[in-house]
PDB file of N, CA and C in Angstrom:
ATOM      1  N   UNK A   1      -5.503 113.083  14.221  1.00  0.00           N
ATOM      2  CA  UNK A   1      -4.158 112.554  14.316  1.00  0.00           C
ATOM      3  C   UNK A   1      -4.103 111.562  15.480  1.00  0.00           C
ATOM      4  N   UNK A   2      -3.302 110.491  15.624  1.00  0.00           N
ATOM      5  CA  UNK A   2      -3.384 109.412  16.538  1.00  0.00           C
ATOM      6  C   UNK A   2      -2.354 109.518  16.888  1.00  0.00           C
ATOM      7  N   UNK A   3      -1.981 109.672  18.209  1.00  0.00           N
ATOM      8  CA  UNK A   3      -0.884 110.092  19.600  1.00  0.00           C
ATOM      9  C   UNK A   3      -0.641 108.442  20.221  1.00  0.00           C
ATOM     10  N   UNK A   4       0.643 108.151  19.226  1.00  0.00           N
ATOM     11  CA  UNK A   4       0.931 107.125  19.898  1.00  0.00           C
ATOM     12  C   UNK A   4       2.074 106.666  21.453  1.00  0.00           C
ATOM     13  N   UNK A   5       2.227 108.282  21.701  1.00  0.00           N
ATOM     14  CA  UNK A   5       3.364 108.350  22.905  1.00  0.00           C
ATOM     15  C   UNK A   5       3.173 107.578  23.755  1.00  0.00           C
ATOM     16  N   UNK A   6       1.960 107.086  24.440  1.00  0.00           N
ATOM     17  CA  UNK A   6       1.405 106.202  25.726  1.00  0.00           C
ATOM     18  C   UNK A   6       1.889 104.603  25.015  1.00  0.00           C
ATOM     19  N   UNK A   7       1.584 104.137  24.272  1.00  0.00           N
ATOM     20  CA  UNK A   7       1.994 103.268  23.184  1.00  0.00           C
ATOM     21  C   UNK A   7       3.670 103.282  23.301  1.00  0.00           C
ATOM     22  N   UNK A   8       4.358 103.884  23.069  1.00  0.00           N
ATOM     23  CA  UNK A   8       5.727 104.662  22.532  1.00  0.00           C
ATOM     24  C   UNK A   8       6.349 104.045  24.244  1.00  0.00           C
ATOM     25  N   UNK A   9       6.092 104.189  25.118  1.00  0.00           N
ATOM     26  CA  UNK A   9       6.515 104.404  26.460  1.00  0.00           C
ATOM     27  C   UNK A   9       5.840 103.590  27.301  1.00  0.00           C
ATOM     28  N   UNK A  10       5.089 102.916  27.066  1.00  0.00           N
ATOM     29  CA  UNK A  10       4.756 101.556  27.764  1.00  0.00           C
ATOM     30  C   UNK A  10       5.600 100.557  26.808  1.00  0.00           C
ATOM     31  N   UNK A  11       6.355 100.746  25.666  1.00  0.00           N
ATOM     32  CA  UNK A  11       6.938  99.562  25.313  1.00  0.00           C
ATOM     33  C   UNK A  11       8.544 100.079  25.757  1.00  0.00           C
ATOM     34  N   UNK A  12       8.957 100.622  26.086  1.00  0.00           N
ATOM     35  CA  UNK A  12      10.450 101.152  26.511  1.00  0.00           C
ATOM     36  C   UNK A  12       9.824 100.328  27.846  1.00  0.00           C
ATOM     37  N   UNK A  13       8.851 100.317  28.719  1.00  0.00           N
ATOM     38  CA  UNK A  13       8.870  99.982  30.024  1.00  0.00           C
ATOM     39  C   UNK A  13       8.494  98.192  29.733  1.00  0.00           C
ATOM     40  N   UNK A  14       8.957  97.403  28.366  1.00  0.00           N
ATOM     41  CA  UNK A  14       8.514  96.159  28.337  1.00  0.00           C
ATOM     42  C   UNK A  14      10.265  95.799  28.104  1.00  0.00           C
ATOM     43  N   UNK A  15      11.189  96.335  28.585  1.00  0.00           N
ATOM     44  CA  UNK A  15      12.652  95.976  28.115  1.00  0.00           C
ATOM     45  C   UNK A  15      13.037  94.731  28.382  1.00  0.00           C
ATOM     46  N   UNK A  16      12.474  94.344  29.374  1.00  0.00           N
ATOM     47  CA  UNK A  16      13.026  93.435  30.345  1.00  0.00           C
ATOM     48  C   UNK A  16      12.112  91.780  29.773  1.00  0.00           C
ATOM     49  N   UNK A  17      11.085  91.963  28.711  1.00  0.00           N
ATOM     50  CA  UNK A  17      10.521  91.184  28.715  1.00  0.00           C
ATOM     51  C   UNK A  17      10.671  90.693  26.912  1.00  0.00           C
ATOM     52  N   UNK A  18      10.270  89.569  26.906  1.00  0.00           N
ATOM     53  CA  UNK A  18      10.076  88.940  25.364  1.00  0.00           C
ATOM     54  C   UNK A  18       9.499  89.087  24.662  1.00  0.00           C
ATOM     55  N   UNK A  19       8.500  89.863  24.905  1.00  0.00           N
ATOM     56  CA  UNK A  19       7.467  90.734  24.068  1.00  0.00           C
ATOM     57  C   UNK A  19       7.819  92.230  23.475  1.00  0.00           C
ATOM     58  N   UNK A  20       8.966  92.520  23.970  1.00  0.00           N
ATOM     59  CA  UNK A  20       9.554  93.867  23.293  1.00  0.00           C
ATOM     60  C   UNK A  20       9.848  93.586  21.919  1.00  0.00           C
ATOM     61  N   UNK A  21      10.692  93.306  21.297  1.00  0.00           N
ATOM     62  CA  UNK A  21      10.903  92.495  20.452  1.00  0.00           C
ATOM     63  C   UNK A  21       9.534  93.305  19.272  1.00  0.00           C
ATOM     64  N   UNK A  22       8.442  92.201  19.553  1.00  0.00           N
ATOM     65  CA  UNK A  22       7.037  92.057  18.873  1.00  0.00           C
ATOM     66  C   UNK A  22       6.866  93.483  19.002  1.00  0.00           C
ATOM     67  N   UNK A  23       6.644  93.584  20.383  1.00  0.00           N
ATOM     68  CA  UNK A  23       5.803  95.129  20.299  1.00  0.00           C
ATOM     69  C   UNK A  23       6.506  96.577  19.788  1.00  0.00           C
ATOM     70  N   UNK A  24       7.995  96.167  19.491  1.00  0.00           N
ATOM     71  CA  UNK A  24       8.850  97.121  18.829  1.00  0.00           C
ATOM     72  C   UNK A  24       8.420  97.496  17.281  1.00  0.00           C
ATOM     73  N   UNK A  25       8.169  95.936  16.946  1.00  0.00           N
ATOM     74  CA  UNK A  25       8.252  95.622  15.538  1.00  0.00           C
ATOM     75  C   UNK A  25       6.748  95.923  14.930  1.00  0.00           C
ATOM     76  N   UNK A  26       5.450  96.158  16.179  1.00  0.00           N
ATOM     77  CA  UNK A  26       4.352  96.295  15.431  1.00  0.00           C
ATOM     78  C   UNK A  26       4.298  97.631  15.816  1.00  0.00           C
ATOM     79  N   UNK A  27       4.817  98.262  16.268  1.00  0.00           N
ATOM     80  CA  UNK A  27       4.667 100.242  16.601  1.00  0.00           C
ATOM     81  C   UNK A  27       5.261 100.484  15.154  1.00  0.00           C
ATOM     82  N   UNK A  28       6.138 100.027  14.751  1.00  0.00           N
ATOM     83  CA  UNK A  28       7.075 100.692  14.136  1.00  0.00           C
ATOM     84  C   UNK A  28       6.575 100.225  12.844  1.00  0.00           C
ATOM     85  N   UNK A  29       6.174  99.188  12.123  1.00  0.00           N
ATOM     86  CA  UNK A  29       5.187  98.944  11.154  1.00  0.00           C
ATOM     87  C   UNK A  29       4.036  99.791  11.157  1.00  0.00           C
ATOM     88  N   UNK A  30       3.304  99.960  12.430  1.00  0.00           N
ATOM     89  CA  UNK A  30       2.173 101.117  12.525  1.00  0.00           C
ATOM     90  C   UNK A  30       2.681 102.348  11.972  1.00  0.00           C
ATOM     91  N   UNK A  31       3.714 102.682  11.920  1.00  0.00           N
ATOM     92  CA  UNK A  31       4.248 104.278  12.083  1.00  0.00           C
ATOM     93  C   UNK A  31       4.705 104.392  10.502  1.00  0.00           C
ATOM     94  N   UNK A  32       4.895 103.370  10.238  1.00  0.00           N
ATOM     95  CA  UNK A  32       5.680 102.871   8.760  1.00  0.00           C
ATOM     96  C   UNK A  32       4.571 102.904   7.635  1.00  0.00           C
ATOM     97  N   UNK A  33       3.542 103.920   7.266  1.00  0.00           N
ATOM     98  CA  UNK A  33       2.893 103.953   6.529  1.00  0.00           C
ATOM     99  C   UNK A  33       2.949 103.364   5.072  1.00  0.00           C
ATOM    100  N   UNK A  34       4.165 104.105   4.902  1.00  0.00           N
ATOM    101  CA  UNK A  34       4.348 103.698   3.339  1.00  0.00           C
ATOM    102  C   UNK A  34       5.274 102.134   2.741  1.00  0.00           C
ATOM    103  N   UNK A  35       5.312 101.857   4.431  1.00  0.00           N
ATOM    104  CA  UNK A  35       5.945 100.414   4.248  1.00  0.00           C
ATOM    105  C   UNK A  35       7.704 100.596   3.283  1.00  0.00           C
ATOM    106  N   UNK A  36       8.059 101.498   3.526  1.00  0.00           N
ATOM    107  CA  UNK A  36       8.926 101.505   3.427  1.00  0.00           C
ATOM    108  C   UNK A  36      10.713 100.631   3.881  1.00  0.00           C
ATOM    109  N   UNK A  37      10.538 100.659   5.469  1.00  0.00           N
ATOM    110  CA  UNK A  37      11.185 100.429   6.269  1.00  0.00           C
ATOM    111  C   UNK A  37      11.687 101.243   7.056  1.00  0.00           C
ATOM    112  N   UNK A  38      11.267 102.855   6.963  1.00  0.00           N
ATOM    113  CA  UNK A  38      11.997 103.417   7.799  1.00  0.00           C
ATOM    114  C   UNK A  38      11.266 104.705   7.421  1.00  0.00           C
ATOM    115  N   UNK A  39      11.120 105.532   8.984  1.00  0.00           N
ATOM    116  CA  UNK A  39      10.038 106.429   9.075  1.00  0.00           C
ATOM    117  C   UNK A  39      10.650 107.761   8.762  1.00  0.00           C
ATOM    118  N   UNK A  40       9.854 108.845   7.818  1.00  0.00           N
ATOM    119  CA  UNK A  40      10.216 109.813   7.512  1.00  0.00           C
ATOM    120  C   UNK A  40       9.630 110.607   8.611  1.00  0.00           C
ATOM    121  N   UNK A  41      10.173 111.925   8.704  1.00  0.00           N
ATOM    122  CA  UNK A  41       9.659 112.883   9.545  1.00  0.00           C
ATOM    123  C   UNK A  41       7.842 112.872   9.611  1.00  0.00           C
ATOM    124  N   UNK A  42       7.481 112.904   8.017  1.00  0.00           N
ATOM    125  CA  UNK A  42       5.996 113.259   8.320  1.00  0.00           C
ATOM    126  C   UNK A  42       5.457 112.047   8.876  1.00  0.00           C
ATOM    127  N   UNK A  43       5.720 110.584   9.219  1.00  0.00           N
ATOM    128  CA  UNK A  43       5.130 109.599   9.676  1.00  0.00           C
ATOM    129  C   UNK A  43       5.519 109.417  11.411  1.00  0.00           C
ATOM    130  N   UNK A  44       6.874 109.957  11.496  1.00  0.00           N
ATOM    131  CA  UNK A  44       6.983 110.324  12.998  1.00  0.00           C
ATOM    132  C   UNK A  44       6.559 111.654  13.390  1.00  0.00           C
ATOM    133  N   UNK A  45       5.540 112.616  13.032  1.00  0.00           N
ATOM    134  CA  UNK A  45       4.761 113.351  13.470  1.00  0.00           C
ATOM    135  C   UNK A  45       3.215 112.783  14.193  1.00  0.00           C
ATOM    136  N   UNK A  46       3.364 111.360  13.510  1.00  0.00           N
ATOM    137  CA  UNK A  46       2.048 111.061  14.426  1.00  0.00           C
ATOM    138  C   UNK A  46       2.747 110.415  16.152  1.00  0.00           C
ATOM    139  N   UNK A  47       3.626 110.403  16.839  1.00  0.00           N
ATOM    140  CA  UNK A  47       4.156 110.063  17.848  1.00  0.00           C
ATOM    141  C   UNK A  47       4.509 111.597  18.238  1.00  0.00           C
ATOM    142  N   UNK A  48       4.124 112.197  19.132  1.00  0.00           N
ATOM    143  CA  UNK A  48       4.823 113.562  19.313  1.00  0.00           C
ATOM    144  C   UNK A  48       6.368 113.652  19.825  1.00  0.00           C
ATOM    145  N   UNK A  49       6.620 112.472  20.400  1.00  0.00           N
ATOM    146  CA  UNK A  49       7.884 111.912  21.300  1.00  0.00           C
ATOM    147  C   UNK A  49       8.990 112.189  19.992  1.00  0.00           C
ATOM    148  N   UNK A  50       8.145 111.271  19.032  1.00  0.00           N
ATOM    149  CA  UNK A  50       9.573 110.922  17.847  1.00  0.00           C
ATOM    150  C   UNK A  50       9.570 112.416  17.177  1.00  0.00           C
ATOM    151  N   UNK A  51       8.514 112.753  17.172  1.00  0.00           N
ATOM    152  CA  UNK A  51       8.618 113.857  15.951  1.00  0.00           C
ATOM    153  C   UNK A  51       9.164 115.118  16.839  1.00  0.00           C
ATOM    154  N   UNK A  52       9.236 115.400  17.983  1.00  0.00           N
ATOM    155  CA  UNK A  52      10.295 116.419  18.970  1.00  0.00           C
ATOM    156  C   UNK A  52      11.504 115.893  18.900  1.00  0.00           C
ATOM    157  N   UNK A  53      11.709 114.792  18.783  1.00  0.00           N
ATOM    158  CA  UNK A  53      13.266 114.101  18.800  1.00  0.00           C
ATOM    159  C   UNK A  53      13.893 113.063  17.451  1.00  0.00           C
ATOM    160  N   UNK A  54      13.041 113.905  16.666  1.00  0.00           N
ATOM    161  CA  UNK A  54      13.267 113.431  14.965  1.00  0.00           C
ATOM    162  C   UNK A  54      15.191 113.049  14.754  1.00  0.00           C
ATOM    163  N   UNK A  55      15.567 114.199  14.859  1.00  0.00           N
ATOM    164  CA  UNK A  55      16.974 114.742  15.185  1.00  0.00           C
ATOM    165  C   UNK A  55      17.806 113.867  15.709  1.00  0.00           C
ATOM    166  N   UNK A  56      17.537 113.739  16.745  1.00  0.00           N
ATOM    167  CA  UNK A  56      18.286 113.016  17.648  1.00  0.00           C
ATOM    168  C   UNK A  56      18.386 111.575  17.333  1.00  0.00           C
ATOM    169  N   UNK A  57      17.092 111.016  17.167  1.00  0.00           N
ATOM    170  CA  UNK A  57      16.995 109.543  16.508  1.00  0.00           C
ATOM    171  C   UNK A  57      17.443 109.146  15.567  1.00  0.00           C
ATOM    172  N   UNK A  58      17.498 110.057  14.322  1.00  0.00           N
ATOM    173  CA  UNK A  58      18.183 109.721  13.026  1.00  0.00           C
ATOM    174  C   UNK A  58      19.795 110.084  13.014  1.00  0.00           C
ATOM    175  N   UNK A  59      20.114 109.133  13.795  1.00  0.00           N
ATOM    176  CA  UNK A  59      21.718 108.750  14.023  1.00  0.00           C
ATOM    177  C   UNK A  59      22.433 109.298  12.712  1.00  0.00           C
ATOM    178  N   UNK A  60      22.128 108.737  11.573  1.00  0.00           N
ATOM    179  CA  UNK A  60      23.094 108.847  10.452  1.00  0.00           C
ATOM    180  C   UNK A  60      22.812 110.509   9.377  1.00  0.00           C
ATOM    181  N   UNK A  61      21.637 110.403  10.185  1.00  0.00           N
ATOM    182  CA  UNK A  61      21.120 111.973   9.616  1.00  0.00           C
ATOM    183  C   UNK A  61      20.637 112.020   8.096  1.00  0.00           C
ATOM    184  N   UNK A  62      20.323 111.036   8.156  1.00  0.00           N
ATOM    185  CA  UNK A  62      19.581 111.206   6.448  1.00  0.00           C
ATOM    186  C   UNK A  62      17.930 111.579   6.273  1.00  0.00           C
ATOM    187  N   UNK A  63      17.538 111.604   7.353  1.00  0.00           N
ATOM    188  CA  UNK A  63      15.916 112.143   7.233  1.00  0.00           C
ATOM    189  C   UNK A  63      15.318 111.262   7.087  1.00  0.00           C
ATOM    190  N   UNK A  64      15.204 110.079   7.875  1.00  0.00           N
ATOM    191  CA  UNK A  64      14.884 108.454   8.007  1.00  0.00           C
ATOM    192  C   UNK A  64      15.314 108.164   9.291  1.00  0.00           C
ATOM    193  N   UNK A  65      14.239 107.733   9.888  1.00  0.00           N
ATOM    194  CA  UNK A  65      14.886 106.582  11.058  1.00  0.00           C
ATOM    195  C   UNK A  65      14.322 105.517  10.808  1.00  0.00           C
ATOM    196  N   UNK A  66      15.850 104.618  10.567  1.00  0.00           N
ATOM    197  CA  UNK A  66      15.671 103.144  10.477  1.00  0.00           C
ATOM    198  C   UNK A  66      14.968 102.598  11.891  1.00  0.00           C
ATOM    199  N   UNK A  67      14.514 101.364  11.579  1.00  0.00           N
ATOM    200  CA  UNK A  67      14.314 100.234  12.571  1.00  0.00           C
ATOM    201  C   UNK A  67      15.265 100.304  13.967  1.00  0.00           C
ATOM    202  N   UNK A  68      16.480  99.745  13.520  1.00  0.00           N
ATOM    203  CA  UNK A  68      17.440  99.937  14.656  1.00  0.00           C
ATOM    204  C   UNK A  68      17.607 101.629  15.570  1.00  0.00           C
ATOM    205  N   UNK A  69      17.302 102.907  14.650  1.00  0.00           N
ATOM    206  CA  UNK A  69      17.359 103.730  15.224  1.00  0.00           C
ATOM    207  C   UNK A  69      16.283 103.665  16.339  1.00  0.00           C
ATOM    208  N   UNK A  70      15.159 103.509  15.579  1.00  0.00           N
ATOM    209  CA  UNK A  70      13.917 103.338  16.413  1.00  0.00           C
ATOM    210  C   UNK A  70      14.136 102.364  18.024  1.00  0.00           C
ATOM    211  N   UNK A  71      14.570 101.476  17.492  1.00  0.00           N
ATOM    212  CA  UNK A  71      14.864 100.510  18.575  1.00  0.00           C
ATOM    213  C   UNK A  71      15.622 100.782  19.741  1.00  0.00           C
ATOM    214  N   UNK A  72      16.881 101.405  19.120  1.00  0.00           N
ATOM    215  CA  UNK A  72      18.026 102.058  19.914  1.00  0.00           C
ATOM    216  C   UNK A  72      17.163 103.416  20.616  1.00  0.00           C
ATOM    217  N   UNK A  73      15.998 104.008  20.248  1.00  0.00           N
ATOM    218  CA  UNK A  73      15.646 105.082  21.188  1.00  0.00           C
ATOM    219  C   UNK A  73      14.741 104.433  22.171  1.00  0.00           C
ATOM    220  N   UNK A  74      14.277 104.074  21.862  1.00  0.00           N
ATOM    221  CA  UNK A  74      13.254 103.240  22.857  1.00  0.00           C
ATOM    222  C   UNK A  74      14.100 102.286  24.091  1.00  0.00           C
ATOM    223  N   UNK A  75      15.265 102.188  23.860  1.00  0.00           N
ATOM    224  CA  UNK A  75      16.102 101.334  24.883  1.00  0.00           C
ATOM    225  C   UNK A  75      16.230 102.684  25.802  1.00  0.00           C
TER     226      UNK A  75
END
């Protein structure tokens, strides 16, 4: 399994810069297996961060975190 938390938390610490953006958008494609657009629980089990705080991230509670959710946790 590949532990992307170090990954996950060096880009929350890129806020301030123009490269967040990018590096938001290629974690979250990484995580996005099925290319869907939006990560189910079993694809945020490879981040231990997201998959302890599955819950919390999926704002609307449908068992998906969109993009923006994603984004909005990482801020």
């Amino acid at each position: 399994m590949k532990i992307l938390t170090p990954l996950c938390l060096c880009i929350s610490l890129l806020l301030s810069f123009n490269s967040f953006a990018i590096d938001v958008e290629a974690t979250f494609a990484e995580l996005d297996k099925d290319n869907n657009g939006t990560l189910s629980e079993a694809e945020a089990s490879e981040d231990a961060v997201l998959h302890e705080s599955f819950e919390q991230i999926d704002k609307d509670q449908n068992g998906q975190i969109s993009f923006a959710e994603f984004k909005q946790f990482l801020q």
